[in-house]
N, C-alpha and C. Protein backbone atom coordinates (compact mmCIF):
# COMPACT_ATOMS: atom_id res chain seq x y z
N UNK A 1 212.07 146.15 119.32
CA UNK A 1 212.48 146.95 120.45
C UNK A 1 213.58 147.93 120.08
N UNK A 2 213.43 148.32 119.15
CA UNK A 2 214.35 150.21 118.71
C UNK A 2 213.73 150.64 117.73
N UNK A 3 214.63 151.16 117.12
CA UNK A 3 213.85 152.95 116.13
C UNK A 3 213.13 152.47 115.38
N UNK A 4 214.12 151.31 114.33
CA UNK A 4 213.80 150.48 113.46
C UNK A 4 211.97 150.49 113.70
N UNK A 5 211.79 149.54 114.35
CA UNK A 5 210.53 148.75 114.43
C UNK A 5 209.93 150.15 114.34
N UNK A 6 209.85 150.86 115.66
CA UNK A 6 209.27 151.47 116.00
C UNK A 6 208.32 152.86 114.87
N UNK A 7 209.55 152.96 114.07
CA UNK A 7 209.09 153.78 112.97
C UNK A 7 208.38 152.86 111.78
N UNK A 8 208.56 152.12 111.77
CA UNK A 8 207.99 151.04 110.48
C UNK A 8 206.45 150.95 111.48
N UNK A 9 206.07 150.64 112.56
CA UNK A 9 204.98 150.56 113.23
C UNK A 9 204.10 152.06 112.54
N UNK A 10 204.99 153.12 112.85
CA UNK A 10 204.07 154.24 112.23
C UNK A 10 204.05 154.77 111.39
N UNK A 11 204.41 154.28 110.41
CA UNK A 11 204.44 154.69 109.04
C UNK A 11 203.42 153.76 108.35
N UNK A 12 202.30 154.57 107.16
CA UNK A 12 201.50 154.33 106.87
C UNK A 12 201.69 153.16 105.66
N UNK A 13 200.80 152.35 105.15
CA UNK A 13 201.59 151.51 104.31
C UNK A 13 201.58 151.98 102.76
N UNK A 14 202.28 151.72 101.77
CA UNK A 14 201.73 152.28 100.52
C UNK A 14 200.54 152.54 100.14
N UNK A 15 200.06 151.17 100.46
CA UNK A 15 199.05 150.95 99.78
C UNK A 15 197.61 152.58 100.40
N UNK A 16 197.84 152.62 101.71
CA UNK A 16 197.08 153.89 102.58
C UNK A 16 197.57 155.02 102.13
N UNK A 17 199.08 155.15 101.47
CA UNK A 17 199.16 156.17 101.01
C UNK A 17 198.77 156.77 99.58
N UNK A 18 198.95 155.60 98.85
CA UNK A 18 197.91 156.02 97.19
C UNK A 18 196.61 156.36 97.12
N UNK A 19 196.21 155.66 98.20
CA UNK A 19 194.22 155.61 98.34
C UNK A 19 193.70 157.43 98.86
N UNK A 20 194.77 157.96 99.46
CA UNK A 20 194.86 159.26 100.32
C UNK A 20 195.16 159.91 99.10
N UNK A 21 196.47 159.83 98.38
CA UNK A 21 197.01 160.60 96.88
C UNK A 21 195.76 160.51 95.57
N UNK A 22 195.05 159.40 95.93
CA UNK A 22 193.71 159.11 94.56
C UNK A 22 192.99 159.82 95.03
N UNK A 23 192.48 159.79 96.25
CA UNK A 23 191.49 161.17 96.79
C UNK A 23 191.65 162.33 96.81
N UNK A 24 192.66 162.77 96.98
CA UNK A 24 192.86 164.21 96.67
C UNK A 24 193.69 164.67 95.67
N UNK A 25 193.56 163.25 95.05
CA UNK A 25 193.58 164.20 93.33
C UNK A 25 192.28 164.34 92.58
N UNK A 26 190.90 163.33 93.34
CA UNK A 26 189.99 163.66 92.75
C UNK A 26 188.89 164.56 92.99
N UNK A 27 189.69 165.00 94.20
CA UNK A 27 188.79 165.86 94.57
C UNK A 27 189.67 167.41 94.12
N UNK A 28 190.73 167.37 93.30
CA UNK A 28 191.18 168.80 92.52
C UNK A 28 190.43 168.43 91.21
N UNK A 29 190.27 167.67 90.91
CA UNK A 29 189.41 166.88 89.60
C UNK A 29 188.01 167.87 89.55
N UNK A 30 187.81 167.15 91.11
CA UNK A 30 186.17 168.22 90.92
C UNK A 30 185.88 169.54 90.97
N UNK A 31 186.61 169.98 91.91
CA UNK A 31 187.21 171.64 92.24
C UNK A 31 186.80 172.16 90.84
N UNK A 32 187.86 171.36 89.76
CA UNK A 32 188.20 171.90 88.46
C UNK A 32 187.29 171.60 87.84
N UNK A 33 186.63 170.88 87.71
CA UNK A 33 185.24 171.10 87.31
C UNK A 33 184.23 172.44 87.62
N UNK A 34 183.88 172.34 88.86
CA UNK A 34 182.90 173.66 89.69
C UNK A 34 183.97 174.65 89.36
N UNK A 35 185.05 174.92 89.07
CA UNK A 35 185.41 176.29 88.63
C UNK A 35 185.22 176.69 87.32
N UNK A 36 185.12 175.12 86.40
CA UNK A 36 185.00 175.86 85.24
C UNK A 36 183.92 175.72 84.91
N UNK A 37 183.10 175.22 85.19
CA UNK A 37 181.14 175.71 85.46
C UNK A 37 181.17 177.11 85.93
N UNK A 38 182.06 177.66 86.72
CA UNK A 38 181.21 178.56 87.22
C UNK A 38 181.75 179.67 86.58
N UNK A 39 182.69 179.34 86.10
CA UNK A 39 182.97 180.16 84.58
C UNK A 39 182.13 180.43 82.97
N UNK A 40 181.79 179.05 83.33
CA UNK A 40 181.12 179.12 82.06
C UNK A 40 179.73 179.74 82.41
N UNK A 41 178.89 179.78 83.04
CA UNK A 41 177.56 180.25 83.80
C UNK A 41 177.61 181.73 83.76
N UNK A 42 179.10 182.53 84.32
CA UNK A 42 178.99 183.88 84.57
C UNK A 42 179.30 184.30 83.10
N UNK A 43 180.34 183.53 82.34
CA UNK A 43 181.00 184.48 80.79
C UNK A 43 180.26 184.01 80.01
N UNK A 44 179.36 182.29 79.95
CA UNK A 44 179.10 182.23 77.92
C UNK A 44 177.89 180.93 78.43
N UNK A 45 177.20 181.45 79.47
CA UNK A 45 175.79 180.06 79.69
C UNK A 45 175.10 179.72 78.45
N UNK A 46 175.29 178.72 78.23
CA UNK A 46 174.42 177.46 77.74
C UNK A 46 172.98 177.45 77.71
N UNK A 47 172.35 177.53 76.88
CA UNK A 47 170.53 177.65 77.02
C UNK A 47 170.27 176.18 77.33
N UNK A 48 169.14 175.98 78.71
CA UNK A 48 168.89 175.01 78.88
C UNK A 48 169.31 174.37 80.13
N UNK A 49 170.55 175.09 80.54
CA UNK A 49 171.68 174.23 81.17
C UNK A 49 171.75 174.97 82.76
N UNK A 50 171.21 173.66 83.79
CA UNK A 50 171.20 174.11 85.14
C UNK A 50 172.14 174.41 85.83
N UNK A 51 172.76 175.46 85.96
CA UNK A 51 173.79 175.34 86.58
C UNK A 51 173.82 175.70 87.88
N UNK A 52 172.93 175.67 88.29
CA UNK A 52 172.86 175.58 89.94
C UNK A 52 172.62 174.21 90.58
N UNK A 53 172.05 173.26 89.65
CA UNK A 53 172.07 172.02 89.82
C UNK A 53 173.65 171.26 89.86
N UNK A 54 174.22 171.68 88.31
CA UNK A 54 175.20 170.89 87.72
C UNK A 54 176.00 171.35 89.50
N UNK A 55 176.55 172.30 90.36
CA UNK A 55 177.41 173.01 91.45
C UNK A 55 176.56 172.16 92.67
N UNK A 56 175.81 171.76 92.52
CA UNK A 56 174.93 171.10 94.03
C UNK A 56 175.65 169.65 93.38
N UNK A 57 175.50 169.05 92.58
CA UNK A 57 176.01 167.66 92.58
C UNK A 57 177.42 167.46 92.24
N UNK A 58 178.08 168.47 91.84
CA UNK A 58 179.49 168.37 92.10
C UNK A 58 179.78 168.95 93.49
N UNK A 59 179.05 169.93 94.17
CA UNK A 59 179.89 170.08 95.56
C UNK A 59 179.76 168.77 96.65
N UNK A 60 178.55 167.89 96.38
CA UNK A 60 177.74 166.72 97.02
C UNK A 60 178.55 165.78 96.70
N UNK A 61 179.31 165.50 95.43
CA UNK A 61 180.37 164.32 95.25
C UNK A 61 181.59 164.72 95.83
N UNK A 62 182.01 166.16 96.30
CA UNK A 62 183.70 166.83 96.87
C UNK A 62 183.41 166.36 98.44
N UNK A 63 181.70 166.44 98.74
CA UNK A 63 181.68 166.37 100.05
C UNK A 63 182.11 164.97 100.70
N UNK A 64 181.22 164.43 99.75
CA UNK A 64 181.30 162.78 99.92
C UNK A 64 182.81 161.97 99.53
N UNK A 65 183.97 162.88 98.26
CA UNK A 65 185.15 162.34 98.44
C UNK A 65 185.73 162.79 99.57
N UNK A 66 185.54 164.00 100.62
CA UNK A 66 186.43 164.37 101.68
C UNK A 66 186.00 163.47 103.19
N UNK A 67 184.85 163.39 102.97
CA UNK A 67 184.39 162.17 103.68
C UNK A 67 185.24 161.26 103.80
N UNK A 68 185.33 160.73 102.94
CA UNK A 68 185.98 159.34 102.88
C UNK A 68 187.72 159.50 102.88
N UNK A 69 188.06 160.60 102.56
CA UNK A 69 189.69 161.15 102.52
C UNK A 69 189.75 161.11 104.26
N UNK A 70 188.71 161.61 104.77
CA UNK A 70 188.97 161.58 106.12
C UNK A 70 188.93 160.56 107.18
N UNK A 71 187.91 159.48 106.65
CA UNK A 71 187.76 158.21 107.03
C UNK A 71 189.19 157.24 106.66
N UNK A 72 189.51 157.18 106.19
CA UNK A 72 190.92 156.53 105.81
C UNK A 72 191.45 157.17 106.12
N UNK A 73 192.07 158.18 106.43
CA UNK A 73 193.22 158.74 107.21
C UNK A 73 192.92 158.74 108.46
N UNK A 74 191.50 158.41 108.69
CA UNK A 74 191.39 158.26 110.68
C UNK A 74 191.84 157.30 110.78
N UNK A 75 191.88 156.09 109.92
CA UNK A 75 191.75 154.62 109.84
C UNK A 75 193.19 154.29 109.97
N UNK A 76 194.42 155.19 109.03
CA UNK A 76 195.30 154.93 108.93
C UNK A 76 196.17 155.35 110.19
N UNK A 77 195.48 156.24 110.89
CA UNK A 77 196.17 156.93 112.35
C UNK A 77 195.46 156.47 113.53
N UNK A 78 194.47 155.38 113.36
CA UNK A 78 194.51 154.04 114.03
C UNK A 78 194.91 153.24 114.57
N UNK A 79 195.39 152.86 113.19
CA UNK A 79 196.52 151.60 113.31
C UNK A 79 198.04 152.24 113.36
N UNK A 80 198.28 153.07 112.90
CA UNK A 80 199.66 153.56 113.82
C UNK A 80 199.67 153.47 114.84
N UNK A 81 198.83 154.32 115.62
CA UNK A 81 198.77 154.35 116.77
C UNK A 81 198.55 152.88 117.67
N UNK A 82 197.65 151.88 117.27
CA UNK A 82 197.67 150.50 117.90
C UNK A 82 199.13 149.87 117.46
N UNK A 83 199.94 150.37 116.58
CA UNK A 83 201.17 149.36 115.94
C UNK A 83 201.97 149.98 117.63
N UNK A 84 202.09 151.31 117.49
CA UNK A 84 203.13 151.92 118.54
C UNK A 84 202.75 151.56 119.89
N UNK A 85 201.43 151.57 120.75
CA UNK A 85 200.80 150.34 121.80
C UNK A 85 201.22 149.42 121.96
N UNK A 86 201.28 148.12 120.48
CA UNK A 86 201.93 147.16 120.83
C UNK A 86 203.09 147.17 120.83
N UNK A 87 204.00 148.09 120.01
CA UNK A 87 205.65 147.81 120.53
C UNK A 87 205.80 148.40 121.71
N UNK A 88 205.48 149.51 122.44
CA UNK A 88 205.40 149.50 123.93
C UNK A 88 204.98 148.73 124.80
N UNK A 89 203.99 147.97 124.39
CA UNK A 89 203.52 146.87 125.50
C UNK A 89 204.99 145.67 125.68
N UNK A 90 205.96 145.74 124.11
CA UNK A 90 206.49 144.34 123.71
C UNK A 90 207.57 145.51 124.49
N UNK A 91 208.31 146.18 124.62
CA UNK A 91 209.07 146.67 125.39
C UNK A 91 208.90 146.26 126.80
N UNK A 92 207.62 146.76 127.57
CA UNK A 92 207.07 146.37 128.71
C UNK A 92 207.39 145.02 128.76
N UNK A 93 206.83 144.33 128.11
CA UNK A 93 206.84 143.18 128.77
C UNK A 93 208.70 142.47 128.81
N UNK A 94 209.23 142.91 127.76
CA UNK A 94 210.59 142.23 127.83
C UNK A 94 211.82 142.64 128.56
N UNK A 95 211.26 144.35 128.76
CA UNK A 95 211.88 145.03 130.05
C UNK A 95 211.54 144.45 131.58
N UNK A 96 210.17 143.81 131.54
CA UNK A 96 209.67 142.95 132.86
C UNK A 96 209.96 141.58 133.07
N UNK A 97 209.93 141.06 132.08
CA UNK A 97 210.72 139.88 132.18
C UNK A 97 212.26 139.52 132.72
N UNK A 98 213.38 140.47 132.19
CA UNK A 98 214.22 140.96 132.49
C UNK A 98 214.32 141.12 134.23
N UNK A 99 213.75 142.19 135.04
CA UNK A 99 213.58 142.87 136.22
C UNK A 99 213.40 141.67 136.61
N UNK A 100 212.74 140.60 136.71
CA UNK A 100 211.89 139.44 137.79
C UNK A 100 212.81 138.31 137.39
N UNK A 101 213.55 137.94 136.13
CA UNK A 101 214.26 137.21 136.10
C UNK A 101 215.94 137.63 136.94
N UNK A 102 216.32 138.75 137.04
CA UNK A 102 217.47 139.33 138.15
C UNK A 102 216.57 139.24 139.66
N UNK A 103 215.42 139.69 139.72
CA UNK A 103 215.06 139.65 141.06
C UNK A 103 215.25 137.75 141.48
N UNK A 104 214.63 136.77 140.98
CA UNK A 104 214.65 135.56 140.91
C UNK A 104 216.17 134.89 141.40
N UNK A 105 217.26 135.48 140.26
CA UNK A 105 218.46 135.55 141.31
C UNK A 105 219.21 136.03 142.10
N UNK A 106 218.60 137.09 142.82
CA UNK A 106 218.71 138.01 143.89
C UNK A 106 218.32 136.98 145.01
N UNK A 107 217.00 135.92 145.20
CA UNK A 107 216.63 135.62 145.90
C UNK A 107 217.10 134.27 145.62
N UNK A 108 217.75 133.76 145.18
CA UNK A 108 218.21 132.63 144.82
C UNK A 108 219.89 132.20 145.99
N UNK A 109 220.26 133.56 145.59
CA UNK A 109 221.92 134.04 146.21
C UNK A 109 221.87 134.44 147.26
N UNK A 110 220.30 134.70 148.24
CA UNK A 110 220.43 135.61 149.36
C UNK A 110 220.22 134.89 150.53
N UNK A 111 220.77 135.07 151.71
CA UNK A 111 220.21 134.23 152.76
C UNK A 111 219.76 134.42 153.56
N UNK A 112 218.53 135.43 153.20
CA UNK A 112 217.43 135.83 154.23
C UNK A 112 216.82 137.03 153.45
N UNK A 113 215.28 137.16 154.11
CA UNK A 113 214.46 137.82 153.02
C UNK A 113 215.03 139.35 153.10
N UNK A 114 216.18 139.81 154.55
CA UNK A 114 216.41 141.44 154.54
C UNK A 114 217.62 141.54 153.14
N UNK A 115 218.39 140.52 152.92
CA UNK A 115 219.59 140.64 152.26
C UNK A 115 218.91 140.71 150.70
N UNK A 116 217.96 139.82 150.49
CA UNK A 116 217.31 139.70 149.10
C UNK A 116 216.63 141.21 149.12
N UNK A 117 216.27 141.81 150.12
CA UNK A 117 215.21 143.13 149.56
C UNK A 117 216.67 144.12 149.60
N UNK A 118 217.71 144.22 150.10
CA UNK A 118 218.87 144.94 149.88
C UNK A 118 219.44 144.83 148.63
N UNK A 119 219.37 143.63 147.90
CA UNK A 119 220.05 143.14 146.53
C UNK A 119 218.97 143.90 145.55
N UNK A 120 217.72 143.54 145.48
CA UNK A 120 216.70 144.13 145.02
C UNK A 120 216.59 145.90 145.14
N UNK A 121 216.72 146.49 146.26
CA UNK A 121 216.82 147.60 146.10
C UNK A 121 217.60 148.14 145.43
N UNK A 122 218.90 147.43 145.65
CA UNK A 122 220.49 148.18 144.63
C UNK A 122 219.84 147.91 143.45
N UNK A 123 219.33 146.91 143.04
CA UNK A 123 219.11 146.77 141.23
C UNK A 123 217.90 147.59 140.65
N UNK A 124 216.90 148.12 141.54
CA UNK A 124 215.95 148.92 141.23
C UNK A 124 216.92 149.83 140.81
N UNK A 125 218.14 150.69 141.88
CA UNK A 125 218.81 152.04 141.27
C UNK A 125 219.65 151.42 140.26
N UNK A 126 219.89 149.99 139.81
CA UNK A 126 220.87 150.31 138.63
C UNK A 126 219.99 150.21 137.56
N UNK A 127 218.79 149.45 137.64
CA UNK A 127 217.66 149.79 136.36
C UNK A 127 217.49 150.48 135.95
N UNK A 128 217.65 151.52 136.75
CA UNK A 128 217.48 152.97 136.20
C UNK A 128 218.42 154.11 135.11
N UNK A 129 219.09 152.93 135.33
CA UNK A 129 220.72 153.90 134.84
C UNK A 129 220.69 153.72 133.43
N UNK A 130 221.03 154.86 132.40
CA UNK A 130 220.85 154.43 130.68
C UNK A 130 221.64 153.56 130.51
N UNK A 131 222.67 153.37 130.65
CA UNK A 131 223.19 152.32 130.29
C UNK A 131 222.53 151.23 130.03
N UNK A 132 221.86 150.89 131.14
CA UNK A 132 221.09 149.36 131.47
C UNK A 132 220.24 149.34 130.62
N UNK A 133 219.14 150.67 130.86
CA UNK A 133 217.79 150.98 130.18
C UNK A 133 218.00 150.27 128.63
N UNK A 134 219.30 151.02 128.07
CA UNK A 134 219.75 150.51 127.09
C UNK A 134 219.99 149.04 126.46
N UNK A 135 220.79 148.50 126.87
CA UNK A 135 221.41 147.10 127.25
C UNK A 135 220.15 146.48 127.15
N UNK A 136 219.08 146.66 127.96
CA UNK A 136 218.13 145.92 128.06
C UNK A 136 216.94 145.88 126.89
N UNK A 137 217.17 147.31 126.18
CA UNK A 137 215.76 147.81 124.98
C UNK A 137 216.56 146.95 123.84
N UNK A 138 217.99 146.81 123.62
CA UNK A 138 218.88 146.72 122.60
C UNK A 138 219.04 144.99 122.36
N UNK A 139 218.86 144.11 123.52
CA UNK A 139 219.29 143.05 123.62
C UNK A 139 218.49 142.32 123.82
N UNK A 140 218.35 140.54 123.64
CA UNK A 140 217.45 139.23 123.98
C UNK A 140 217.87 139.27 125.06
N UNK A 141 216.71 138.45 125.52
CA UNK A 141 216.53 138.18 127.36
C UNK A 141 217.55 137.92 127.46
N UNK A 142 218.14 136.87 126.92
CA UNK A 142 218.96 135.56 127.21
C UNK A 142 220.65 136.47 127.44
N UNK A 143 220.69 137.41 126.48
CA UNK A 143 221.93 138.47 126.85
C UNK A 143 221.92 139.31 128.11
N UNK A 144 221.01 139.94 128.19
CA UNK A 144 220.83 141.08 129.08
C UNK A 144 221.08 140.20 130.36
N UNK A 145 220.13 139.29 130.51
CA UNK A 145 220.45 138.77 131.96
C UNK A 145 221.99 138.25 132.42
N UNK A 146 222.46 137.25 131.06
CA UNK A 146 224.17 136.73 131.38
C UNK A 146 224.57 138.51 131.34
N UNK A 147 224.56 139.37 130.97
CA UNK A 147 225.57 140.40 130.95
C UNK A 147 225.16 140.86 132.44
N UNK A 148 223.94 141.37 132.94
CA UNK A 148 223.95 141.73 134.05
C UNK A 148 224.17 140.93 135.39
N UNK A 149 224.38 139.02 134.94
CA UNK A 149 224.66 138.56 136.27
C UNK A 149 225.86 138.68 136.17
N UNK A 150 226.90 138.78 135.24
CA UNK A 150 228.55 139.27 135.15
C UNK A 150 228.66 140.64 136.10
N UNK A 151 227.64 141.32 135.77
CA UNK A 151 228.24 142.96 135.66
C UNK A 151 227.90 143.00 137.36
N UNK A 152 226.94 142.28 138.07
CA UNK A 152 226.42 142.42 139.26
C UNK A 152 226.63 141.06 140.23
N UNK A 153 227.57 140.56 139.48
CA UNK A 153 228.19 139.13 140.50
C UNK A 153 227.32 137.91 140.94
N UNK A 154 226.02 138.03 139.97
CA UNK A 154 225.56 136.92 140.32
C UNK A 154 225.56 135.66 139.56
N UNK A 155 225.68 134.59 139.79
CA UNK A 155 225.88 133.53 139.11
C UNK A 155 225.48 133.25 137.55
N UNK A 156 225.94 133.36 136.17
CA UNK A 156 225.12 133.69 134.91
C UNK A 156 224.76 132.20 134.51
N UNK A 157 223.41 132.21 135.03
CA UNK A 157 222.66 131.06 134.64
C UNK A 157 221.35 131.70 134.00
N UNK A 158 221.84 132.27 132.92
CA UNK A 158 220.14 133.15 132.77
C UNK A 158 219.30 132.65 131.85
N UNK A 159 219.28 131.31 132.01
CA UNK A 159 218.03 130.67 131.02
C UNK A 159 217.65 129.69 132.85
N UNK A 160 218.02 129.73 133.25
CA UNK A 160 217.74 129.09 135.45
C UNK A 160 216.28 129.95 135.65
N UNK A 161 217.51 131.69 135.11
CA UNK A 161 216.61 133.16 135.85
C UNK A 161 215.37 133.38 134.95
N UNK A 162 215.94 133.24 133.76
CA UNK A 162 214.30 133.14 133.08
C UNK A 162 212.99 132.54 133.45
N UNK A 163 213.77 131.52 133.51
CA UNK A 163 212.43 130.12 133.13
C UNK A 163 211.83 130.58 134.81
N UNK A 164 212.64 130.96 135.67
CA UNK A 164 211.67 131.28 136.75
C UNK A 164 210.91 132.92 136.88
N UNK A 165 211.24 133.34 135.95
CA UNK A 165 210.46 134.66 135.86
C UNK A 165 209.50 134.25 135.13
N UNK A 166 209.52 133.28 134.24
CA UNK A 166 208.14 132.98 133.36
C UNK A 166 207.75 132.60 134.01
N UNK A 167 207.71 131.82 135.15
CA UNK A 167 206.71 130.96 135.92
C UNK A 167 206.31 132.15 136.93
N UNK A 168 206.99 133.51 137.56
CA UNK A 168 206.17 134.29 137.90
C UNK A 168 205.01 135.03 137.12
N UNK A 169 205.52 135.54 135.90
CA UNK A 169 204.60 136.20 135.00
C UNK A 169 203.79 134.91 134.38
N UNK A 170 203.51 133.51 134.18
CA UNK A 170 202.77 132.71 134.47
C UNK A 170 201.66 133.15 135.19
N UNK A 171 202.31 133.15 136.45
CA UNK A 171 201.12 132.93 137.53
C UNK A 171 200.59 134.34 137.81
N UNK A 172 200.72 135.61 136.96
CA UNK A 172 200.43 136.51 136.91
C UNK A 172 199.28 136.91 136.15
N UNK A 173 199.37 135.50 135.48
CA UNK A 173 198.85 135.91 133.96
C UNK A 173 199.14 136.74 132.80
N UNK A 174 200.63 136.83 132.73
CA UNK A 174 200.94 137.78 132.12
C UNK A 174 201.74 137.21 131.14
N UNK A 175 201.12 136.98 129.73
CA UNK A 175 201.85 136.35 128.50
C UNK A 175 202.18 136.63 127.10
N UNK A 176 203.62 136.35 127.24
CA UNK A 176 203.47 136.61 125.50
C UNK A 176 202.20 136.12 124.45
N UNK A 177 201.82 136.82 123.69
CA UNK A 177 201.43 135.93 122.25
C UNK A 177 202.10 134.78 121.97
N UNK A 178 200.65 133.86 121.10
CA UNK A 178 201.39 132.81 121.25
C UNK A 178 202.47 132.51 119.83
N UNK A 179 201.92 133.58 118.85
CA UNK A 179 202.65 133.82 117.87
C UNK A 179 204.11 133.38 117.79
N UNK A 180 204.96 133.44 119.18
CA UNK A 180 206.48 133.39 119.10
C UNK A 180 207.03 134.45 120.05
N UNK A 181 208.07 133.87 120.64
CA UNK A 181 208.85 134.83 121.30
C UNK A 181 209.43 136.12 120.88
N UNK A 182 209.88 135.88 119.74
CA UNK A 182 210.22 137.28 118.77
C UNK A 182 209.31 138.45 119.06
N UNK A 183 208.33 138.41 118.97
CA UNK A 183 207.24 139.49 118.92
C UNK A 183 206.56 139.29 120.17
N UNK A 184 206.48 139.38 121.34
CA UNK A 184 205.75 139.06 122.35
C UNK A 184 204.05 140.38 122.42
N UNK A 185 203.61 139.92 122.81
CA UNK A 185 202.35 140.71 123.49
C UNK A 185 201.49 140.49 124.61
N UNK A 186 201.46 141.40 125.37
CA UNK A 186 201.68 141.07 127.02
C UNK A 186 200.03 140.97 126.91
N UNK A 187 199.62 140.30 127.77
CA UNK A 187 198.25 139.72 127.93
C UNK A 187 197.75 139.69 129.46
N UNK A 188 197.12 141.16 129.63
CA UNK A 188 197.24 141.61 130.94
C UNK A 188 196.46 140.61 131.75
N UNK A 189 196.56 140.88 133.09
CA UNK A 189 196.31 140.44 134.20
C UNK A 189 194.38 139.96 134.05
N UNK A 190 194.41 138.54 134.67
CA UNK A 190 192.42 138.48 134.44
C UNK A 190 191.65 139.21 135.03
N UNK A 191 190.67 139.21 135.14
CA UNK A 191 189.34 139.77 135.86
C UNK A 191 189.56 139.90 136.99
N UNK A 192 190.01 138.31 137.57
CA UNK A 192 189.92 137.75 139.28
C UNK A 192 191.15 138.92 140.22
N UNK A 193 191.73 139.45 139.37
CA UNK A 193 192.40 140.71 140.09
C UNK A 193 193.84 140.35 140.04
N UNK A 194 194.99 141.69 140.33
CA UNK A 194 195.98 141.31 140.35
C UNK A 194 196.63 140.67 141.68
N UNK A 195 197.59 140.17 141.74
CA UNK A 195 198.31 139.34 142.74
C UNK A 195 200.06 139.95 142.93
N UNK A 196 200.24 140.01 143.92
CA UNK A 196 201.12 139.82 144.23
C UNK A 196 202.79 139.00 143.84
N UNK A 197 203.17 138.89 142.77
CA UNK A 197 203.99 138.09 142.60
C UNK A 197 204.97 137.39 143.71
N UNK A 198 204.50 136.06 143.79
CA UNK A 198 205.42 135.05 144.68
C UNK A 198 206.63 135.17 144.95
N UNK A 199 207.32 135.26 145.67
CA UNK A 199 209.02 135.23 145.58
C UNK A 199 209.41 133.84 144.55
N UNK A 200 210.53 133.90 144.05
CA UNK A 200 210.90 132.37 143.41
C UNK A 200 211.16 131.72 143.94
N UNK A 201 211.07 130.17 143.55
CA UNK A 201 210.92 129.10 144.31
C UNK A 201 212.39 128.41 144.32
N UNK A 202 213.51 128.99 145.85
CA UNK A 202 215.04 128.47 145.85
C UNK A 202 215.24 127.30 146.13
N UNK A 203 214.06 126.46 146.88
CA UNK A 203 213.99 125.43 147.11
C UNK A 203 214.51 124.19 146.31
């Protein structure tokens, strides 16, 4: 969740980058070939020697290396592009986790559903604010929430506020990979449609 990752996601790996540098050095390889055929054909031809053939099967092997120069570089701007998806999704989801774990103690602290949608509204406008945006891209759950129940007076129990935002995004269907928390990947909503997320349970 910063530059770091984010640029290592799109950057190609060595190994994609030699395979790209071997191809288009062999295809100056061939170039240099068909130029100096077609040198030799116009200044000092060879008896015997096809050279309209020898230029059809070297332009047929340049075609077939650019082919493939192009196929691996689609390949490689692929998977950039799916690397940068999933660190946006892993943003998404840890920026959402975040939001529902403060909403969770919004409704935890409130004593009645108008005061909880008033608490909730103020924190929609402070979500918004870079600071936070920040705070929140920069930091583990487990920080962001104790810093923002300090910064916004609500009680800092934020492994309470978590564990009940997971049980909303639970019942959302909405889950990390099971890979580990470190790397999450949000695992959208099923078939059966989306829902409504429950208020948390203060009970």
């Amino acid at each position: 969740m910063n530059n770091a990752q984010t640029d290592q996601g799109q950057a190609s790996s060595p190994a994609e980058e030699g395979d790209l540098c071997v191809l288009a050095e062999l295809v100056e390889i061939q170039m240099s070939i068909a130029r100096a055929t077609q040198r030799e054909a116009l200044q000092a031809p060879q008896p015997g020697v096809d050279y309209c053939q020898r230029i059809a099967t070297i332009s047929r092997s340049v075609r077939l290396t650019l082919l493939l120069k192009a196929k691996l570089s689609q390949q490689a701007k692929e998977k950039r592009k799916a690397a940068a998806q999933r660190e946006a999704a892993q943003e998404d989801w840890h920026a959402l986790r975040v939001k529902l774990a403060m909403t969770s103690a919004a409704y935890a602290v409130s004593k009645d559903g108008d005061e909880a949608d008033r608490r909730n509204a103020e924190m929609a406008e402070q979500f918004e604010r870079p600071e936070v945006a920040e705070l929140i891209e920069a930091s583990r759950a487990e920080v962001v929430v104790a810093a923002l129940c300090r910064r916004w007076g609500y009680p800092v129990q934020a492994e309470r506020w978590l564990e009940m935002a997971d049980a909303a995004m639970e019942d959302l269907d909405f889950l990390p990979d099971e890979d580990g928390e470190d790397s999450p990947e949000p695992r959208p909503a099923a078939a059966r449609g989306r829902r409504k997320p429950k208020p948390p349970d203060t009970g």
